[in-house]
Structure formats: structure tokens, C-alpha cells
C-alpha atoms as a PDB file:
ATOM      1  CA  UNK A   1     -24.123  22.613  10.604  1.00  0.00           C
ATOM      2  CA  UNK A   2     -23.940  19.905   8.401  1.00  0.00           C
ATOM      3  CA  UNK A   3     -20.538  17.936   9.382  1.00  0.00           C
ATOM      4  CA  UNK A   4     -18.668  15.779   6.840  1.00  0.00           C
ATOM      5  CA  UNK A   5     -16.881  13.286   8.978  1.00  0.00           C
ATOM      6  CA  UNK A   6     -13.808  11.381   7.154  1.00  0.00           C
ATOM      7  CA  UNK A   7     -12.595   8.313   8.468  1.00  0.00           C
ATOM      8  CA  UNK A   8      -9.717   6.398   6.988  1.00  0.00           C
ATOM      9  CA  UNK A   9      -7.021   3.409   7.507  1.00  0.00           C
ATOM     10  CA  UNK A  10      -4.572   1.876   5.381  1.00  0.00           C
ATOM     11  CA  UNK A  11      -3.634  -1.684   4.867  1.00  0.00           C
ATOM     12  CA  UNK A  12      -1.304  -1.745   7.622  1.00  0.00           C
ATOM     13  CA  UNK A  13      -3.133  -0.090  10.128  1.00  0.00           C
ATOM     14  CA  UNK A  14      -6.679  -1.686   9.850  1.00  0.00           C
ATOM     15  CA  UNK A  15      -6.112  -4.137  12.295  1.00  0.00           C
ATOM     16  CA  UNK A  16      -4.415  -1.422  15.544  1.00  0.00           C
ATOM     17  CA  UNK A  17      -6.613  -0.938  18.143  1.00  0.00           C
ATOM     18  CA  UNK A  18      -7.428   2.700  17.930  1.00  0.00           C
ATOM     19  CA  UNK A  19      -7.522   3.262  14.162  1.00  0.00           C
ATOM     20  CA  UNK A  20      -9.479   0.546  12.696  1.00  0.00           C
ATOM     21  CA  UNK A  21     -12.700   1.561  10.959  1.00  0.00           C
ATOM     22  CA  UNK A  22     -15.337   0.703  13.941  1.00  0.00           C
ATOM     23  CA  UNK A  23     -12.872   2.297  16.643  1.00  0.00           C
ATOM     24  CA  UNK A  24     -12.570   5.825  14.479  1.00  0.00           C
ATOM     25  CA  UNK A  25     -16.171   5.697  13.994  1.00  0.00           C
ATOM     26  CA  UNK A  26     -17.101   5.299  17.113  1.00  0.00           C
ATOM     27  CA  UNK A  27     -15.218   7.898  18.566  1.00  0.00           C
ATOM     28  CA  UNK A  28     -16.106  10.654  16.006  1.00  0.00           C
ATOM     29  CA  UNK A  29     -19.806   9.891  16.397  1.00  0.00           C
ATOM     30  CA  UNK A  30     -19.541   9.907  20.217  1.00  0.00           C
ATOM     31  CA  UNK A  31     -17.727  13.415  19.456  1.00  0.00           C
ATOM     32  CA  UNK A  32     -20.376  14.460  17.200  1.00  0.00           C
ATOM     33  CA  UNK A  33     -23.350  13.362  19.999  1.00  0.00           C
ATOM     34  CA  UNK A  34     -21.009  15.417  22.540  1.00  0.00           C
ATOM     35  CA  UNK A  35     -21.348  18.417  20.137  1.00  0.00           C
ATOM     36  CA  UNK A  36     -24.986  18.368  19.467  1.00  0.00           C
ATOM     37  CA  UNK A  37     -24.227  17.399  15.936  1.00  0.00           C
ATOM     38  CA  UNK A  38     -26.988  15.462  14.343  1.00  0.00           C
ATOM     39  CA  UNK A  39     -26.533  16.171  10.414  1.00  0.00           C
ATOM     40  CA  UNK A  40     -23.425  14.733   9.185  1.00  0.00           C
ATOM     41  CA  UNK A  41     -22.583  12.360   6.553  1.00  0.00           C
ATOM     42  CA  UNK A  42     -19.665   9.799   6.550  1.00  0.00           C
ATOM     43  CA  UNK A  43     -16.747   9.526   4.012  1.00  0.00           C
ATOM     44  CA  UNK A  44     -14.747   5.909   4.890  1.00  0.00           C
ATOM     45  CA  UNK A  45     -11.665   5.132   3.131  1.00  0.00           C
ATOM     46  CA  UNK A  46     -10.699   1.618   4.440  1.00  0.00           C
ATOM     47  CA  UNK A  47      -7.367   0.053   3.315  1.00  0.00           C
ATOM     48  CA  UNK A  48      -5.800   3.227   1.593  1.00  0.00           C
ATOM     49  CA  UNK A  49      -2.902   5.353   2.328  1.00  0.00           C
ATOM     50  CA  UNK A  50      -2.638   9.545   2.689  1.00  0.00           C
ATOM     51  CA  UNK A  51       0.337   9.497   0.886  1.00  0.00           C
ATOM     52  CA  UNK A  52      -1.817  11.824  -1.976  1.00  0.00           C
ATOM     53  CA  UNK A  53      -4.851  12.816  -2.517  1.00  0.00           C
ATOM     54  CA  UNK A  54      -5.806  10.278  -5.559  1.00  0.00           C
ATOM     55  CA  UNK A  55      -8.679   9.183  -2.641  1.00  0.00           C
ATOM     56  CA  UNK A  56     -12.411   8.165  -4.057  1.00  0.00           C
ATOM     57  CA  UNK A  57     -14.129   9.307  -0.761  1.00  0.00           C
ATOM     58  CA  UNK A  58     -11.859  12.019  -0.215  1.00  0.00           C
ATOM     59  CA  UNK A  59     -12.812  13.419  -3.693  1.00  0.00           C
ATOM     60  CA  UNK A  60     -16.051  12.961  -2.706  1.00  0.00           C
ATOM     61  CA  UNK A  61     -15.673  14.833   0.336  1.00  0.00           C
ATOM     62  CA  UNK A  62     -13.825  17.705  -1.183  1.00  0.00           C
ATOM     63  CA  UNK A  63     -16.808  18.082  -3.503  1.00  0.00           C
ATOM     64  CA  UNK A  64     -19.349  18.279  -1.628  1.00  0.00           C
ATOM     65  CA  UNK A  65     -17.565  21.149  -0.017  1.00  0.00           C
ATOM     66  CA  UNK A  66     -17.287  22.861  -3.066  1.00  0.00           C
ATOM     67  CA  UNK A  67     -20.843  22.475  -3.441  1.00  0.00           C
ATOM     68  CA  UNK A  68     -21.517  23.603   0.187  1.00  0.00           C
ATOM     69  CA  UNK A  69     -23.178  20.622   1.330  1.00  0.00           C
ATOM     70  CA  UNK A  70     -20.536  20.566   3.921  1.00  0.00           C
ATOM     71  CA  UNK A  71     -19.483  23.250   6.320  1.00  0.00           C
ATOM     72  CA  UNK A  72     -17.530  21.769   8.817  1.00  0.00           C
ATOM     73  CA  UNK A  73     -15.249  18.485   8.181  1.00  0.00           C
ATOM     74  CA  UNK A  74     -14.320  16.393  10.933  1.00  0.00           C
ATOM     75  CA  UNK A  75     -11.613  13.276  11.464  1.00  0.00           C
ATOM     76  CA  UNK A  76     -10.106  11.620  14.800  1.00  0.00           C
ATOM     77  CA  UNK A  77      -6.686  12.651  13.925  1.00  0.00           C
ATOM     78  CA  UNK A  78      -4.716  14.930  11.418  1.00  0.00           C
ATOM     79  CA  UNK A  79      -3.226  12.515  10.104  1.00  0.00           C
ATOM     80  CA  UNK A  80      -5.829  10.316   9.098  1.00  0.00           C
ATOM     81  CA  UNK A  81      -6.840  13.293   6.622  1.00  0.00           C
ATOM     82  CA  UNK A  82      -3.369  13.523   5.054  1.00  0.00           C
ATOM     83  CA  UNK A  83       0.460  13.079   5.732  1.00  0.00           C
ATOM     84  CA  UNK A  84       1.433  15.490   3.395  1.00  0.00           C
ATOM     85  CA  UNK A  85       1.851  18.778   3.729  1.00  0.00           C
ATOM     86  CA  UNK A  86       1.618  20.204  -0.190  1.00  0.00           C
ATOM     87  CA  UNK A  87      -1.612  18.377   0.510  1.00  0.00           C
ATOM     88  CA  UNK A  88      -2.891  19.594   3.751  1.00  0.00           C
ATOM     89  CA  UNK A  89      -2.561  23.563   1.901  1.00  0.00           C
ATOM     90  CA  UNK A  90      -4.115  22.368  -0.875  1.00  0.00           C
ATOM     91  CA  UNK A  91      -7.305  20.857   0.948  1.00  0.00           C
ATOM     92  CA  UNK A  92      -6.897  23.943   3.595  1.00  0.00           C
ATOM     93  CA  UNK A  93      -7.197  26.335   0.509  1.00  0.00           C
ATOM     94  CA  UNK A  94     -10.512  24.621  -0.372  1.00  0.00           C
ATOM     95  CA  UNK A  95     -12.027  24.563   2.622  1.00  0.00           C
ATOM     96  CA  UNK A  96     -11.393  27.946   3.381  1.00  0.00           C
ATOM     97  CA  UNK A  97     -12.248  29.448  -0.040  1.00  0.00           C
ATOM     98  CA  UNK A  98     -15.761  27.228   1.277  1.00  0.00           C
ATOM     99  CA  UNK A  99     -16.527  28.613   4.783  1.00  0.00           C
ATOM    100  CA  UNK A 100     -15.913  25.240   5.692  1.00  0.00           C
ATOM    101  CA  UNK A 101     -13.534  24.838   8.728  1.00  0.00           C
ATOM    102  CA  UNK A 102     -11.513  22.005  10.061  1.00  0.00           C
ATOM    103  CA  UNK A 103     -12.131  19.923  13.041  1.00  0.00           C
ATOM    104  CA  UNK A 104      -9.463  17.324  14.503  1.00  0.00           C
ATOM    105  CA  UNK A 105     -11.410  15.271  17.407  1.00  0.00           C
ATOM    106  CA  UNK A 106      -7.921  14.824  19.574  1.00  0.00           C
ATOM    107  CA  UNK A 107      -6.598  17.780  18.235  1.00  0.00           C
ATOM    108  CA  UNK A 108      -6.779  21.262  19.187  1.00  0.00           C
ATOM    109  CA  UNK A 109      -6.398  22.960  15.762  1.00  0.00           C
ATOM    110  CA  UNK A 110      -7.763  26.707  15.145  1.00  0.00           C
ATOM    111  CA  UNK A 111      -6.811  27.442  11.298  1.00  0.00           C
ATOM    112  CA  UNK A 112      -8.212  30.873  11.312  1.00  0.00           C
ATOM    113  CA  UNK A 113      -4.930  31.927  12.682  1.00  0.00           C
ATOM    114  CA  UNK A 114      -1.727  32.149  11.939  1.00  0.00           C
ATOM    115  CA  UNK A 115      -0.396  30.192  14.740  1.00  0.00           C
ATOM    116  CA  UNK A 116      -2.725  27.694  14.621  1.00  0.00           C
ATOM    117  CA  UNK A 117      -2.002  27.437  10.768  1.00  0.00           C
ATOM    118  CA  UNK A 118       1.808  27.284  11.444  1.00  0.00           C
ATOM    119  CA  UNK A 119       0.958  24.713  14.144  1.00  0.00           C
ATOM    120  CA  UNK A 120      -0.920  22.501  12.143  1.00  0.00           C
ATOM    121  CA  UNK A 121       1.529  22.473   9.350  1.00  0.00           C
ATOM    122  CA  UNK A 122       4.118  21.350  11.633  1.00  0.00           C
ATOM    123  CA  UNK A 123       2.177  18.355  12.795  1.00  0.00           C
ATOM    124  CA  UNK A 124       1.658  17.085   9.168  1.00  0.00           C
ATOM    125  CA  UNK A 125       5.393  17.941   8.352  1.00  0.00           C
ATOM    126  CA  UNK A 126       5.816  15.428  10.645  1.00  0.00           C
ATOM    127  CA  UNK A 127       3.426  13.062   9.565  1.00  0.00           C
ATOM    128  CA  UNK A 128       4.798  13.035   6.204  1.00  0.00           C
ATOM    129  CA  UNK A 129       8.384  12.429   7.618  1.00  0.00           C
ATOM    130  CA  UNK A 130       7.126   9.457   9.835  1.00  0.00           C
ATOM    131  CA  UNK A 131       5.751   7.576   6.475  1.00  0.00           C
ATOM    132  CA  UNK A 132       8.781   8.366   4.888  1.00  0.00           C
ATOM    133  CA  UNK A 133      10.813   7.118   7.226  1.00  0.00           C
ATOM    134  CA  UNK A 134       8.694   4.040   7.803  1.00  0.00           C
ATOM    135  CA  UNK A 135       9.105   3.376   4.124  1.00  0.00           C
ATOM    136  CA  UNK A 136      13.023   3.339   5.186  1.00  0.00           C
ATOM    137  CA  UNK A 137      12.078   0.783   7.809  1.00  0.00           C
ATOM    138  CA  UNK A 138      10.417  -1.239   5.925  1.00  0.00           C
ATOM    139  CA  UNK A 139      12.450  -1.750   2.593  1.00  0.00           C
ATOM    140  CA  UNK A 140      15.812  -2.126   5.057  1.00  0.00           C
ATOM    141  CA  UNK A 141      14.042  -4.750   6.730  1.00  0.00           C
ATOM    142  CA  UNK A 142      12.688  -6.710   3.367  1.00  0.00           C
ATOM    143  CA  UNK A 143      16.645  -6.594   2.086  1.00  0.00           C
ATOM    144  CA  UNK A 144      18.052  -7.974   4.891  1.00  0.00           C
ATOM    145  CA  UNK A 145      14.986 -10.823   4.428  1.00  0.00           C
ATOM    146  CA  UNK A 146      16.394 -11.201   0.988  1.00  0.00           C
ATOM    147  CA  UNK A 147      19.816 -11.238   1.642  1.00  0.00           C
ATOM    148  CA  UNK A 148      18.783 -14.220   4.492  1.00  0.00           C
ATOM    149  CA  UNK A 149      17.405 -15.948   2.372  1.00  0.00           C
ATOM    150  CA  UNK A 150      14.033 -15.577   2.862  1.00  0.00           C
ATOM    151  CA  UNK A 151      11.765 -15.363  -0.053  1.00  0.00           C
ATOM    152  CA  UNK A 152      10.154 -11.808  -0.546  1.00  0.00           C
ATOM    153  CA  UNK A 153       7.147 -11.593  -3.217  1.00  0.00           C
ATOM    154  CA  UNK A 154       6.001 -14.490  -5.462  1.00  0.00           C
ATOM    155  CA  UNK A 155       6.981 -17.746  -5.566  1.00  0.00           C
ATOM    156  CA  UNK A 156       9.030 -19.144  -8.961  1.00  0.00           C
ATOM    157  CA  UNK A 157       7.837 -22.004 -11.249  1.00  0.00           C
ATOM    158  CA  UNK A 158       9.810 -24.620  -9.765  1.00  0.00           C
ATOM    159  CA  UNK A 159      10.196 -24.031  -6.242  1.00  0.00           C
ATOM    160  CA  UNK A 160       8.268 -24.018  -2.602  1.00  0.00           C
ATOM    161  CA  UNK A 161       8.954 -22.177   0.614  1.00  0.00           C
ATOM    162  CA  UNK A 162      10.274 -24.349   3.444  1.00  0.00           C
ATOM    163  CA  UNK A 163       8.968 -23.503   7.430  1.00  0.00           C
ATOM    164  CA  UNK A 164      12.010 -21.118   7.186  1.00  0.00           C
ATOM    165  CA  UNK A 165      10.577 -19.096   4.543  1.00  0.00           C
ATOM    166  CA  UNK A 166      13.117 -20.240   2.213  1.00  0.00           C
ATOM    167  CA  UNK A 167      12.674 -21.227  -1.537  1.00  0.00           C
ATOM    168  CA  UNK A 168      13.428 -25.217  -1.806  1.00  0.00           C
ATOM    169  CA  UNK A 169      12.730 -27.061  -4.922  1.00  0.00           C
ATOM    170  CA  UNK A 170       9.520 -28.870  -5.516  1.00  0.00           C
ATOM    171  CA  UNK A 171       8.494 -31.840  -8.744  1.00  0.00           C
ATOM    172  CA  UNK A 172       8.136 -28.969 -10.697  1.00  0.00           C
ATOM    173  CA  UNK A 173      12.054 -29.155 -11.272  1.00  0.00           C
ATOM    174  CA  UNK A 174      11.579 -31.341 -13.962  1.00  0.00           C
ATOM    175  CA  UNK A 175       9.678 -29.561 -16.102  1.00  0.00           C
ATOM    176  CA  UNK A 176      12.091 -26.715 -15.578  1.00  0.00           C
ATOM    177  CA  UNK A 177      14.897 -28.644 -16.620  1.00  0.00           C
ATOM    178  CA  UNK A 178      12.833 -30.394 -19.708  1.00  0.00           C
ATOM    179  CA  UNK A 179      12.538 -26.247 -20.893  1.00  0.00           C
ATOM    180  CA  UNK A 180      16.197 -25.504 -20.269  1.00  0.00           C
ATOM    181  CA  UNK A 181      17.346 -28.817 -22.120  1.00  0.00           C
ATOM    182  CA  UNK A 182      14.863 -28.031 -25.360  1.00  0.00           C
ATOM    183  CA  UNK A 183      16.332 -24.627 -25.370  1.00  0.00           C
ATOM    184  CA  UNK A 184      19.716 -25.667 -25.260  1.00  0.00           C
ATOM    185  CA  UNK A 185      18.433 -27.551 -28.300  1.00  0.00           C
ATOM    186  CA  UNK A 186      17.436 -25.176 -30.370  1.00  0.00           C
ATOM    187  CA  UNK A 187      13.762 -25.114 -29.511  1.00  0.00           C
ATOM    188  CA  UNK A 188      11.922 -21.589 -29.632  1.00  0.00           C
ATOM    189  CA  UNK A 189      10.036 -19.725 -26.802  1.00  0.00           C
ATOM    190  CA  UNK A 190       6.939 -19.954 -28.858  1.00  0.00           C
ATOM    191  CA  UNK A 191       7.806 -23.947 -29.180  1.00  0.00           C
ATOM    192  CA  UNK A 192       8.463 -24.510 -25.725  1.00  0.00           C
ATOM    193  CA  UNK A 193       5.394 -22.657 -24.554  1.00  0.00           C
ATOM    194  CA  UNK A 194       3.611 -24.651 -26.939  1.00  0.00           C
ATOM    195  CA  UNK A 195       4.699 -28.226 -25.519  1.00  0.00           C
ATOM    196  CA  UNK A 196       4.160 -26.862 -22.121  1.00  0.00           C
ATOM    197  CA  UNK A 197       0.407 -26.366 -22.903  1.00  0.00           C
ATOM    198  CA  UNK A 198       0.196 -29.473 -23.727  1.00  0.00           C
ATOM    199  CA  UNK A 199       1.935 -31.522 -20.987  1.00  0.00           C
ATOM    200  CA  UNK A 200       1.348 -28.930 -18.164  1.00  0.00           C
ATOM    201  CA  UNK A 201      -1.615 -27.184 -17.334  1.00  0.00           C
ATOM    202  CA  UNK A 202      -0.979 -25.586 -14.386  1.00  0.00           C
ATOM    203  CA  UNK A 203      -1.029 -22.215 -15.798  1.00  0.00           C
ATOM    204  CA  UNK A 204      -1.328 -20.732 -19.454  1.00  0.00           C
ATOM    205  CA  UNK A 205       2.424 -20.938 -21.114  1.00  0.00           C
ATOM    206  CA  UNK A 206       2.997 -18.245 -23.325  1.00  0.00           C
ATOM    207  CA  UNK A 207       6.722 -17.187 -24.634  1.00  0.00           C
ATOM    208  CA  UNK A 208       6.964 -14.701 -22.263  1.00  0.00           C
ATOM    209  CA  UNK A 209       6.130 -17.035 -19.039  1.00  0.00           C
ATOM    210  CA  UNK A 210       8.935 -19.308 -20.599  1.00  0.00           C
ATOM    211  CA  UNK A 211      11.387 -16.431 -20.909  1.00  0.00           C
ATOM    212  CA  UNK A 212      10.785 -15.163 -17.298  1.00  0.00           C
ATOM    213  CA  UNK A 213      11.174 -18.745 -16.094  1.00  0.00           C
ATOM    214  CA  UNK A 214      14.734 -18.452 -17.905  1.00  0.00           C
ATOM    215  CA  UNK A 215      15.911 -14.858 -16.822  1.00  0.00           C
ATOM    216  CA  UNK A 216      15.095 -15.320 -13.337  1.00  0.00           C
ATOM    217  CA  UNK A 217      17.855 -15.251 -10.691  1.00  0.00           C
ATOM    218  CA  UNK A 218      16.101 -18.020  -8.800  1.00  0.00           C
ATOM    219  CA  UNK A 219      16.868 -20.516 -11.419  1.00  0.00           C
ATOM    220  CA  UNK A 220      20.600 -20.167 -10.487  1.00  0.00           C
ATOM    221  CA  UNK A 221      20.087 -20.388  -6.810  1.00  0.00           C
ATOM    222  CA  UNK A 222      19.696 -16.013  -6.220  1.00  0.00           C
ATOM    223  CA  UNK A 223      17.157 -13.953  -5.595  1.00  0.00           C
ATOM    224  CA  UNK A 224      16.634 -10.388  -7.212  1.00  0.00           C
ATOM    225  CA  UNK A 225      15.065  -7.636  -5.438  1.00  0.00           C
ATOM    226  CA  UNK A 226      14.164  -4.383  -6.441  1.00  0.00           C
ATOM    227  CA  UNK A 227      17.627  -3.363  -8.795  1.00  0.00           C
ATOM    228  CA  UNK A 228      19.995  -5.881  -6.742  1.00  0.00           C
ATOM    229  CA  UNK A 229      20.800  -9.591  -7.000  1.00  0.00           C
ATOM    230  CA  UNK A 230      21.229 -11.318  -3.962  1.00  0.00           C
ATOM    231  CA  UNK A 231      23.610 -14.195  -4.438  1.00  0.00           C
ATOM    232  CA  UNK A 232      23.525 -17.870  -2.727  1.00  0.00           C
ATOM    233  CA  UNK A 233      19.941 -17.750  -1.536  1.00  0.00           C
ATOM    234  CA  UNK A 234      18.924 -20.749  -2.236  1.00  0.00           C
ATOM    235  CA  UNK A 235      19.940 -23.964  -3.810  1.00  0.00           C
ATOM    236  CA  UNK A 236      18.978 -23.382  -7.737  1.00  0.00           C
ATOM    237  CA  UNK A 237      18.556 -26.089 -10.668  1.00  0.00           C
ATOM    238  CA  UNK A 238      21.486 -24.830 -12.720  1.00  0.00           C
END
């Protein structure tokens, strides 16, 4: 049979022993070798998450099943294929409407019943609530970085990050304060931008990097992040 064999890791996971690109792919082909499988094709995602199916080799893969160049598809672990479970049905439907049947390498799936269906749907049910939940993690642990102090995301016009992560102010500071003061004058965005062109060529001043320069937290000493506005994170030029 002709075996498409789907390998994938996100961005956080590329560098875990166990589900980097080389480790996956040297497992399934071992598996593959085991079976007496010598006609398969690969399908590597590298640095993408299952969280839908908007997947360039995945499409692929699907595809090709359509077009019954692949009977059998094979991946180290469940959850490498998806960690959804609208998603798993969807790409179950296909592959069944195909004659093409599902192969887990550490898994003992069997989707021709109804157990093993209800089995498998459970394990991605629980996939999907692990990412969700690690999503949880993860944004709890950047707020409380915010709300430290510590600088999350890019860095402002006008300031560095100290060994603690923190924002401190750099010589940029006085072009920041020559903007405010022409402002407070009575001098435009388009003006402003204008003059900055001029005497500062660090980046390309437009009205709109002058007026995000102005609205930004950081310029008073606080940080926003995602809808909130963390106050006192930093020492700011006004």
C-alpha cells in the first residue's frame, strides 16, 4: 500500500526530544521498515500548530487521498495530526469515504469500529483541551510578566531592556521629548514626521509612527497588554 506518512511540530515543540522533525521521522520510517512498507511519501509540517486544518502539507495530504494516491496515512502520535476534534471527523470522513485508513505508530487505534471511533475521539477531546488550557498557561504567565514589569513584545522608540528585562530609557529620549515639545507647539503629525526624516534616520517617520510614539502607555511609564494597562512599569519620560 502506498502510505502517506505526516509528520509535524509547532514552534514550541521543535526543539523536545521526541517530537522534533528528525526524531518523528525516524521513528515512523523505522515503523514503516518494521511493516514491510516501502512506498510511502512524506508530508512535514515544521513550525505549525493543529489548532485547524488551514495546513499546506496537510492539504496536500488530504488530496492526494482524494485522488487515491494514498491508502493508508500514518503519524507517530494522534495528536500530531490534529488537536481538534470537529477536525479529526472531518479528516476521518475523508479518509473513510477514500478506503484510506488511519495508522497512529504509538497508538492502538482501529476506526472501523465503533469503540475504537469513540476511543479515538476521546483522545483528541483531550488534545484539544490540553492546547486550550496551555493557552491559559501561557497568557496568565505573560500578565503576571507585564504586571512585573517585564517587557512583553516590542520594544518602544525611546527605551532599552535592562538584564532584568525591564524597559529603561536610552539617548533616544531626546528625540522623544523634541516630538512631544513641537506638538505641544502646535506642530502637525505630518510636520513632525517630516523633521524626524530629516534629523533621524533610524527608521522611516510617517504620521502614524509619530502618533503611536504619542498614544503609547510606555511614554508615561505603563505598559499595555492585550485590552489592559498595566500601571508603574517602568520609569516613563512624561
Amino acid at each position: 500500500m502506498t502510505v502517506g506518512v505526516y509528520i509535524r511540530v509547532s514552534k514550541e515543540e521543535q526543539f523536545l526530544e521526541g517530537y522534533s522533525i528528525p526524531a518523528q521521522k525516524e521513528k515512523l520510517m523505522s515503523y514503516c521498515k518494521a511493516m514491510g512498507w516501502d512506498d510511502y511519501k512524506l508530508y512535514v509540517e515544521e513550525g505549525i500548530s493543529a489548532k485547524n486544518m488551514n495546513r499546506p502539507k496537510l492539504q496536500l495530504l488530504l488530496e492526494d487521498v482524494k485522488n487515491k494516491r494514498i491508502s493508508s496515512v500514518l503519524v507517530y502520535r494522534l495528536d500530531r495530526f490534529t488537536r481538534r476534534v470537529k477536525d479529526l471527523y472531518n479528516m476521518l470522513e475523508i479518509l473513510e469515504s477514500n478506503n484510506c485508513s488511519f495508522i497512529s505508530a504509538t497508538e492502538p487505534y482501529d476506526t472501523s469500529s465503533a469503540m475504537g471511533k469513540l476511543f479515538i475521539t476521546i483522545v483528541a477531546a483531550l488534545a484539544e483541551w490540553e492546547t486550550g488550557n496551555l493557552s491559559e498557561r501561557v497568557k496568565m504567565a505573560l500578565e503576571n510578566k507585564v504586571s512585573g514589569g517585564e517587557r512583553v513584545g516590542n520594544i518602544p522608540f525611546g527605551f532599552d531592556l535592562n538584564d532584568e528585562e525591564k524597559l529603561i530609557k536610552n539617548d533616544d529620549g531626546k528625540y522623544v521629548m523634541d516630538m512631544i515639545e513641537k506638538y505641544e507647539s502646535g506642530w502637525s503629525l505630518n510636520r513632525i514626521s517630516n523633521y524626524m526624516n530629516l534629523i533621524n534616520n533610524s527608521r522611516n517617520w510617517t504620521a502614524t509612527a509619530v502618533l503611536r510614539i504619542f498614544t503609547n502607555p510606555a511614554l508615561y511609564g505603563a505598559t499595555r497588554w492585550v485590552d489592559k494597562v498595566y500601571e508603574d512599569t517602568h520609569e516613563g519620560y512624561i
